[in-house]
Each structure stands twice: as structure tokens, then as C-alpha cells.
Protein backbone atom coordinates (compact mmCIF):
# COMPACT_ATOMS: atom_id res chain seq x y z
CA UNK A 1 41.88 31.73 1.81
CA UNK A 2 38.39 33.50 1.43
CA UNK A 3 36.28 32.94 -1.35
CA UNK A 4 33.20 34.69 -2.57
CA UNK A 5 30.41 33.93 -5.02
CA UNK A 6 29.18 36.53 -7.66
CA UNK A 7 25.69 36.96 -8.98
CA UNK A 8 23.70 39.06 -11.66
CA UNK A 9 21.66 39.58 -14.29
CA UNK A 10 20.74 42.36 -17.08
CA UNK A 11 20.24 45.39 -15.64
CA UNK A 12 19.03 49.28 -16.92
CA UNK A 13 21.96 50.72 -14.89
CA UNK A 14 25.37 49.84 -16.13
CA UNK A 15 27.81 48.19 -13.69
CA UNK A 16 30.98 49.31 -15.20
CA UNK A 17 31.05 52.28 -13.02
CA UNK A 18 31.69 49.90 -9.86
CA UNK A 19 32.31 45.94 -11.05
CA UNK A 20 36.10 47.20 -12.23
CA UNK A 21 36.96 49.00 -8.71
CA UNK A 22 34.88 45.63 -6.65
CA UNK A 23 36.70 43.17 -8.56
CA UNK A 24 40.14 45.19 -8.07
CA UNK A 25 39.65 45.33 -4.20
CA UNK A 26 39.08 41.00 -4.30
CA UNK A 27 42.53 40.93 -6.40
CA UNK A 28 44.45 43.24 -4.03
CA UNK A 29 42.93 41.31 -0.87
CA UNK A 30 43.58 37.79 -2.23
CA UNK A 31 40.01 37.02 -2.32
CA UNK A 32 39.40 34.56 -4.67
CA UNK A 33 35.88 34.56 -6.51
CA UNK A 34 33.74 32.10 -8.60
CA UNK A 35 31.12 33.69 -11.09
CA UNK A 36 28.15 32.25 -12.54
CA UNK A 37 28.06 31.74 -16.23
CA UNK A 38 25.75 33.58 -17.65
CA UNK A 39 27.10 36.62 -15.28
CA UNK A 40 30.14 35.97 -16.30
CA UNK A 41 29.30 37.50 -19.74
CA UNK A 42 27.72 40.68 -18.20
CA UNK A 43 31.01 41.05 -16.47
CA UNK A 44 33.03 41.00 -19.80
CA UNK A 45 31.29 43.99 -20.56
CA UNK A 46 31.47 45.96 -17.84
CA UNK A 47 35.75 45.68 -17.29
CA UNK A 48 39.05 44.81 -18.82
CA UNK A 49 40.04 42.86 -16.04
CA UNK A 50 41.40 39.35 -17.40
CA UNK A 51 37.96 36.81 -16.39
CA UNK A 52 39.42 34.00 -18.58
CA UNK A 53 40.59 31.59 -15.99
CA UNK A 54 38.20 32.72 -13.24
CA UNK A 55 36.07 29.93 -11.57
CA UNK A 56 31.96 29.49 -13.03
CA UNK A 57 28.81 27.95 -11.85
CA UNK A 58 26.23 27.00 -13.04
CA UNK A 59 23.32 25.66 -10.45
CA UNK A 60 22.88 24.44 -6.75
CA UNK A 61 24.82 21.87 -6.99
CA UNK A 62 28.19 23.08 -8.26
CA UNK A 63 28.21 26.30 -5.97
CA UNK A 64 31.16 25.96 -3.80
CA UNK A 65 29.38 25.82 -0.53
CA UNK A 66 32.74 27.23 1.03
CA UNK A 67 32.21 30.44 0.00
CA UNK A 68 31.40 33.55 2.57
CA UNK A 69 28.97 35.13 0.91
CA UNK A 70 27.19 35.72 -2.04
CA UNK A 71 27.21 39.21 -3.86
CA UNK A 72 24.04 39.56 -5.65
CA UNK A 73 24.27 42.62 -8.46
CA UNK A 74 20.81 43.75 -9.67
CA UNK A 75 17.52 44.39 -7.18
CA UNK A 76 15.76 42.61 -5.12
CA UNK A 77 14.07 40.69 -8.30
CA UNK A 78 17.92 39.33 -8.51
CA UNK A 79 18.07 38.05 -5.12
CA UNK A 80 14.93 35.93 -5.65
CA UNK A 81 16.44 34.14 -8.31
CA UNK A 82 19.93 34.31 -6.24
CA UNK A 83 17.91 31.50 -3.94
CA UNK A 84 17.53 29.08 -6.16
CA UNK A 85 21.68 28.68 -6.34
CA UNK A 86 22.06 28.87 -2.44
CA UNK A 87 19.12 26.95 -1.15
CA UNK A 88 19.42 25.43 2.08
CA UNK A 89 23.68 25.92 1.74
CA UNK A 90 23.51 28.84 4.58
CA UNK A 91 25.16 31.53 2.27
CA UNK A 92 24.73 34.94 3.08
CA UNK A 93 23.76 37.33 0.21
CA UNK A 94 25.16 40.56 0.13
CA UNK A 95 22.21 42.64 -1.62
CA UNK A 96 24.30 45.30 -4.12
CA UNK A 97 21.71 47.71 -5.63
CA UNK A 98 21.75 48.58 -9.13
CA UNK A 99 17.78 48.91 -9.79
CA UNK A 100 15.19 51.30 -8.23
CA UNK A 101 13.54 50.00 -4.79
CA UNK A 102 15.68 47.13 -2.97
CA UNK A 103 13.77 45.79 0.03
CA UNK A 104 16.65 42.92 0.05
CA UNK A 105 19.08 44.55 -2.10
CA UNK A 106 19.55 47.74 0.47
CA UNK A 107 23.34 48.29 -0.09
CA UNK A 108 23.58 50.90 -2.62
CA UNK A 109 26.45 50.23 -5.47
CA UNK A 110 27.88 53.62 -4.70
CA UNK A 111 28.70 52.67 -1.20
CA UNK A 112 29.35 49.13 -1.83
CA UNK A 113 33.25 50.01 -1.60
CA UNK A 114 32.89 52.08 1.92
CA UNK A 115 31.32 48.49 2.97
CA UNK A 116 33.71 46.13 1.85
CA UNK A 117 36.26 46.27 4.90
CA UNK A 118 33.65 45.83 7.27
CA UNK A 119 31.81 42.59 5.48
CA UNK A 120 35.45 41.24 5.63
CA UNK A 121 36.24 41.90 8.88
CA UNK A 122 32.91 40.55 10.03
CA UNK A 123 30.78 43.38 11.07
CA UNK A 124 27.57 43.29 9.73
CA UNK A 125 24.41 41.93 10.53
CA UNK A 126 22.61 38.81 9.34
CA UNK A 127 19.09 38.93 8.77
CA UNK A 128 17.40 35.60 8.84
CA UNK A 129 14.26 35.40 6.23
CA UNK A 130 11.83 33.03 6.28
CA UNK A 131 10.67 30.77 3.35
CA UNK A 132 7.64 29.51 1.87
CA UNK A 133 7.38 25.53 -0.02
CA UNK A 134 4.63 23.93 -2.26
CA UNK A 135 3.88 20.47 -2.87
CA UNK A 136 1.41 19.20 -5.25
CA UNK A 137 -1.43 17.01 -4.89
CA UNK A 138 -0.72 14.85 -7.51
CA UNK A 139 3.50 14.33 -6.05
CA UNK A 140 4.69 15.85 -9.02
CA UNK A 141 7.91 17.70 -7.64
CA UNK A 142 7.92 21.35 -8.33
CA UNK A 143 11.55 22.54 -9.61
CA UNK A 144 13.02 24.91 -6.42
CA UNK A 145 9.63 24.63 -4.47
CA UNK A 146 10.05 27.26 -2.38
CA UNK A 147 9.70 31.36 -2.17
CA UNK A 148 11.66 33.87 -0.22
CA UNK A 149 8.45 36.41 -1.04
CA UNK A 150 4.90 34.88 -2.06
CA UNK A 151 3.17 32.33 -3.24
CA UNK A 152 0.79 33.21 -5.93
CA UNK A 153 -2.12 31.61 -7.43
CA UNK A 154 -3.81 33.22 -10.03
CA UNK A 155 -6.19 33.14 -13.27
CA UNK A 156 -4.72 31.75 -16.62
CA UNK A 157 -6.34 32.42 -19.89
CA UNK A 158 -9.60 33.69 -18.43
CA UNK A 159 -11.26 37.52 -17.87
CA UNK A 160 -13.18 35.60 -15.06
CA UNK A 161 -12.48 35.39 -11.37
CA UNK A 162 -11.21 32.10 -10.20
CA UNK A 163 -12.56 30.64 -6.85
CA UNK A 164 -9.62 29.63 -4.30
CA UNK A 165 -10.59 27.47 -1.19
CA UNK A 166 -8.21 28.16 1.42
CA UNK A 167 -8.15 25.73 4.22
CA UNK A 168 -5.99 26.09 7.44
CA UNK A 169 -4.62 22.85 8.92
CA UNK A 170 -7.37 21.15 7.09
CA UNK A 171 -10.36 24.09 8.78
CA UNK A 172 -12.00 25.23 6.12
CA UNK A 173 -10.96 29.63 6.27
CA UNK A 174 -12.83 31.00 3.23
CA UNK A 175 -13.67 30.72 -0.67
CA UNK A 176 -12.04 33.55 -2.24
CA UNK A 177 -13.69 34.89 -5.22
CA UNK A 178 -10.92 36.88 -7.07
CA UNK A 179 -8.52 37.34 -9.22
CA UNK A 180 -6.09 35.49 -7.11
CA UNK A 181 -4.70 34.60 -3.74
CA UNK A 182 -1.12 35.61 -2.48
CA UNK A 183 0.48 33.90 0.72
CA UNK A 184 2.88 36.25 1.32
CA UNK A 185 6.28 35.92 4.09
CA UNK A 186 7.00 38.84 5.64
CA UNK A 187 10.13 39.86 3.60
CA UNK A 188 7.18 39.42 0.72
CA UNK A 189 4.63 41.40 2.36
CA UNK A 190 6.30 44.93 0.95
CA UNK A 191 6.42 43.20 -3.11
CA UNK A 192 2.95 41.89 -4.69
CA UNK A 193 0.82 41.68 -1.47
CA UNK A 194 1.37 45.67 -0.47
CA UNK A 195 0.29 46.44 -3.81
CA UNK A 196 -2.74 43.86 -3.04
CA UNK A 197 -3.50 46.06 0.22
CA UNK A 198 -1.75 44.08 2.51
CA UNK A 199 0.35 44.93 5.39
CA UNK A 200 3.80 45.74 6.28
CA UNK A 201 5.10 43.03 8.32
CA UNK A 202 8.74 42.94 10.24
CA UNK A 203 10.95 40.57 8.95
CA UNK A 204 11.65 39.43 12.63
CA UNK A 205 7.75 38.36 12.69
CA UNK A 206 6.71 34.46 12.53
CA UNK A 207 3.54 35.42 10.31
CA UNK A 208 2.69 34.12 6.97
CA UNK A 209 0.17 36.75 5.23
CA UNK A 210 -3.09 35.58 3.67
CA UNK A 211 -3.81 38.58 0.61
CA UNK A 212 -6.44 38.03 -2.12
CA UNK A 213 -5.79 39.64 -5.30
CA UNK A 214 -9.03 41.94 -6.75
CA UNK A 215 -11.74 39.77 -4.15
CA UNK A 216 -15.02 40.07 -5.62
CA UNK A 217 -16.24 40.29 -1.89
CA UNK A 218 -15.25 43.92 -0.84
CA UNK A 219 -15.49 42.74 2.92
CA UNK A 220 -12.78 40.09 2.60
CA UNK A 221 -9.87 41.58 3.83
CA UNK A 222 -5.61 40.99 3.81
CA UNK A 223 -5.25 37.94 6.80
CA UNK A 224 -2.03 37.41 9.13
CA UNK A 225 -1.49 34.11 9.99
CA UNK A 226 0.61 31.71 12.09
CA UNK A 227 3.65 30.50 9.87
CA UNK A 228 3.37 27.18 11.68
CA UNK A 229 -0.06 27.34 10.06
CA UNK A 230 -0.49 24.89 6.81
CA UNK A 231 -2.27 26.39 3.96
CA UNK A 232 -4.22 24.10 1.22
CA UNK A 233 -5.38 25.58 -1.65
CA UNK A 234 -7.76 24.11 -3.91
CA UNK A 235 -8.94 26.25 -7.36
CA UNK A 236 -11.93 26.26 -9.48
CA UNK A 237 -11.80 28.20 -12.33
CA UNK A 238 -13.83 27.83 -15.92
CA UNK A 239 -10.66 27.72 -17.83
CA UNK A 240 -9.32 24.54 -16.02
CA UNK A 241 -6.31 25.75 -15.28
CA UNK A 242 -4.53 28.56 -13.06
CA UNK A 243 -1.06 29.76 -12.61
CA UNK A 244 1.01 28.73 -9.43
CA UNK A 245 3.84 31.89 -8.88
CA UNK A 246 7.30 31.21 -6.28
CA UNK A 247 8.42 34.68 -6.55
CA UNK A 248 8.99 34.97 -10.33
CA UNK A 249 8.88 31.43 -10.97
CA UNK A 250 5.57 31.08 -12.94
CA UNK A 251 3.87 27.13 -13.18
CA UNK A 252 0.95 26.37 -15.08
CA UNK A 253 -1.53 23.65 -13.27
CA UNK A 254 -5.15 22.30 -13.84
CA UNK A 255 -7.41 22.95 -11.44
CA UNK A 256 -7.69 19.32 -10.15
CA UNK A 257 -4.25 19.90 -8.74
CA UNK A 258 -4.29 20.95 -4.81
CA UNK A 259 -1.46 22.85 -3.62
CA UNK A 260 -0.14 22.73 0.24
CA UNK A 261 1.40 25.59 1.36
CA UNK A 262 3.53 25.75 4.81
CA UNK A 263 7.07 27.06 6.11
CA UNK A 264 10.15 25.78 4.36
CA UNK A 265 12.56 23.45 6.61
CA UNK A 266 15.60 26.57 6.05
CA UNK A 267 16.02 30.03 5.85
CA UNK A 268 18.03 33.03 3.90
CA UNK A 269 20.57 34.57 5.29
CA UNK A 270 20.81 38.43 4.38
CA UNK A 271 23.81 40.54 5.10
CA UNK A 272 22.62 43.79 6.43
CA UNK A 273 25.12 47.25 7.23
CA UNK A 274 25.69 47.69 11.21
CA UNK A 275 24.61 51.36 10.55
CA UNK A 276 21.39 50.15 8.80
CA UNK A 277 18.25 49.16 9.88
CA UNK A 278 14.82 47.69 8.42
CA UNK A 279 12.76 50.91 9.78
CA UNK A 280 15.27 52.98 7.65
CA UNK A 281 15.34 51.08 4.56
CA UNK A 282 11.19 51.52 5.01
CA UNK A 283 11.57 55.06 5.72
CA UNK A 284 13.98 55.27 2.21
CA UNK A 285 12.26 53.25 0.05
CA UNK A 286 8.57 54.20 0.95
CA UNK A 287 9.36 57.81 1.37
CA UNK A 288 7.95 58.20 4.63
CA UNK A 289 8.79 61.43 5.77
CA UNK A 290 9.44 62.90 2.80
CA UNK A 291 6.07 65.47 3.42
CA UNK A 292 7.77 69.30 3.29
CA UNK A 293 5.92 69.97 6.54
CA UNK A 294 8.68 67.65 8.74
């Protein structure tokens, strides 16, 4: 018997154009589903179909770790917090897109049905994504340390630039005087570092990506790194304190707290179309190509 695993969260597009006719083809396969709880309620609205005695979750650790993949409904912003109920549990995410952009969400809810047969009937392709982890100097564990995107320090409370001292496997690389530093993966480096000036970077790439946010220094540029490379961070700042970011995940710290910064020990699994490509979800979403003249 397959089993799936549902995800979502509020969206500006309504889902009731597609969740009645998704959850109709699991029924009429015999695909049994479990839904987490506060999704559960968005569903209600959205069909008629009887949820009552349907199967919930409600964190990492009472996920069925059985199921065959996850179907995430929202954008990629939904996937990121999608990772905090899979973890290290190997479950690929099927990306559905109800928002705007999708990077990670690239299957568009108005072809999700075209797509279901093949998902089932295993062709598709799995896109391995790398992840970031923090730890803190001071061994206080950080709730879901890790980040599919970026890690982000940045200012808290303050109009001033903070000063970040970024050390590679303990060499000393550069004080950044900014608003901010961003270590970016390379599924992150088309969110918060592109818009940073930072590169596009293949997902296939083993590169962590080094972006400072507003530097004060106009010479200090966006750095690719090694992801075998450990980052330390340590942050002055004349507020005392600074924000620590894991992809939406926001943590207030005081500056005597050092972060380290390296590759996390597992990886996300993304389920990607066979007749879909990274170059062409670029080409989409950044509308290369679009100019009249081609």
C-alpha cells in the first residue's frame, strides 16, 4: 500500500480549484495519505471530501517515515519549512506551485494532475540539495539547525552596520562591514543572496556562497567557496545583539555568541519532472529570453 504525506500553508491563490480533483485521484488509486494539522484545516476549506478520519502530523517525529513522498502546496517559502518535518528521513518533496516564483516548487498546480501517473510509476528525477547547520559557541542547541537556502546574520535593533569576522577553517578571510553576511547553498544562491548580488550557482555544484549584505567596502565582492570549507562567524555590533536567519527561521543572539557554519551530515531530496530541467526552470522564472528581439 502507498502512502503519501501532505503539506501547506496559507496561500493568496486558492487551492480549491485542484486539492478536490488531487485528493480524488489518491482515493481512486488507493493511496492512502496523512496530513499535517494545521493543513488539515486549509484543506477543509478548499473541498467537501470527508477529512474526518484521515491520518495528522504534527512534527519530525510523528511523520510516518514510510511514506513516498511529500507533496508540499504553497512556494518555495513552503518547502523551507517542509524540511523541518522531513529532516534527515530521505523523503522526497514534490514541489506543487501555488505562489509566484518556485525555484523548488517548479511543478505548476495546473499540471500537477498530467504528473501524477508518472510520480507513481516512478519516473521522475530526484534532485539532491545540499544543506547548511549552525552550532553555537556557547552549546546552546539551535531548534532545526540547519538551512536548505542561507544562513543569515544580520543587524538587530540598530541603523548601524554590524562588523562580521568570517574565518575559514580557522584562516582568518575578511571583516565584513555591512549590513549583514549570507552563506548561501546553491539551491539558496537564486533567494536572498541574488538579490545581495550574488551568483547563480547549479544545484549539482559542491560550493557554499560567501554574500555580504549592503558591505560598506564597495570592493568586497559575493565569494564561492568549498562546501567542505567551515565557516566561523564572530559579530560585533553596538547594539549587542544580531539576528541569526535558517531560511525563515529568525534567532536573536548577543554578540558574544560565535556561530560555526559547515555542510549538514544529509541532504533533500527534490522530485523534479523527466521533461524538466534546472536551465528551464531559470529560463521561466528569470525570464531569460523573454527580450522581443529572440
Amino acid at each position: 500500500m502507498i502512502k503519501v504525506a501532505l503539506f501547506g500553508q496559507k496561500t493568496s491563490t486558492s487551492l480549491t480549484d485542484i486539492i478536490p480533483e488531487f485528493l480524488n485521484y489518491l482515493n481512486n488509486n488507493n493511496i492512502i495519505y496523512c496530513v499535517e494539522k494545521k493543513f488539515l484545516e486549509i484543506l477543509k476549506e478548499s473541498t467537501s471530501i470527508d477529512l474526518s478520519q484521515v491520518e495528522i502530523y504534527t512534527c519530525y517525529e510523528d511523520l510516518d517515515k514510510s511514506v513516498k513522498f511529500l507533496f508540499s502546496f504553497g512556494g518555495d517559502g513552503t518547502i523551507l519549512s517542509a524540511t523541518t518535518f522531513i529532516r534527515d528521513s530521505n523523503i522526497p518533496i514534490i514541489g506543487v506551485n501555488t505562489g509566484r516564483l518556485g525555484f523548488l516548487a517548479t511543478i505548476n498546480k495546473s499540471v500537477l494532475l498530467e504528473q501524477m501517473d508518472r510520480f507513481f510509476n516512478n519516473e521522475y528525477n530526484i534532485i539532491p540539495r545540499t544543506l547548511l547547520t549552525v552550532k553555537r559557541s556557547d552549546g546552546v542547541e539551535i531548534e532545526n539547525n540547519f538551512a536548505i537556502n542561507e544562513v543569515t546574520v544580520v543587524r538587530r535593533e540598530t541603523t548601524s552596520m554590524i562588523t562580521v569576522d568570517a574565518y575559514l577553517n580557522k584562516e582568518f578571510l575578511n571583516s565584513f562591514w555591512s549590513d549583514g553576511l549570507i552563506i548561501s547553498t546553491p539551491t539558496g544562491s537564486t533567494g536572498y543572496s541574488l538579490s545581495c548580488g550574488g551568483p547563480i550557482v547549479h544545484p549539482s555544484n559542491q560550493n557554499f556562497i560567501i554574500t555580504p549584505v549592503a558591505p560598506h567596502n564597495l570592493n568586497v565582492r559575493p565569494l564561492i567557496v568549498s562546501e567542505n570549507e567551515k565557516i566561523n562567524l564572530k559579530i560585533r555590533s553596538r547594539a549587542n545583539e544580531y539576528f541569526l536567519s535558517l531560511d525563515s527561521r529568525n534567532f536573536p543572539l548577543t554578540t558574544d555568541v560565535e556561530l560555526t557554519i559547515q555542510k549538514a551530515d544529509f541532504k533533500i531530496l527534490i522530485i523534479e519532472p523527466i521533461d524538466a530541467t534546472y536551465f528551464m526552470t531559470l529560463r521561466e522564472k528569470m525570464l531569460w529570453g523573454s527580450d522581443k528581439r529572440n
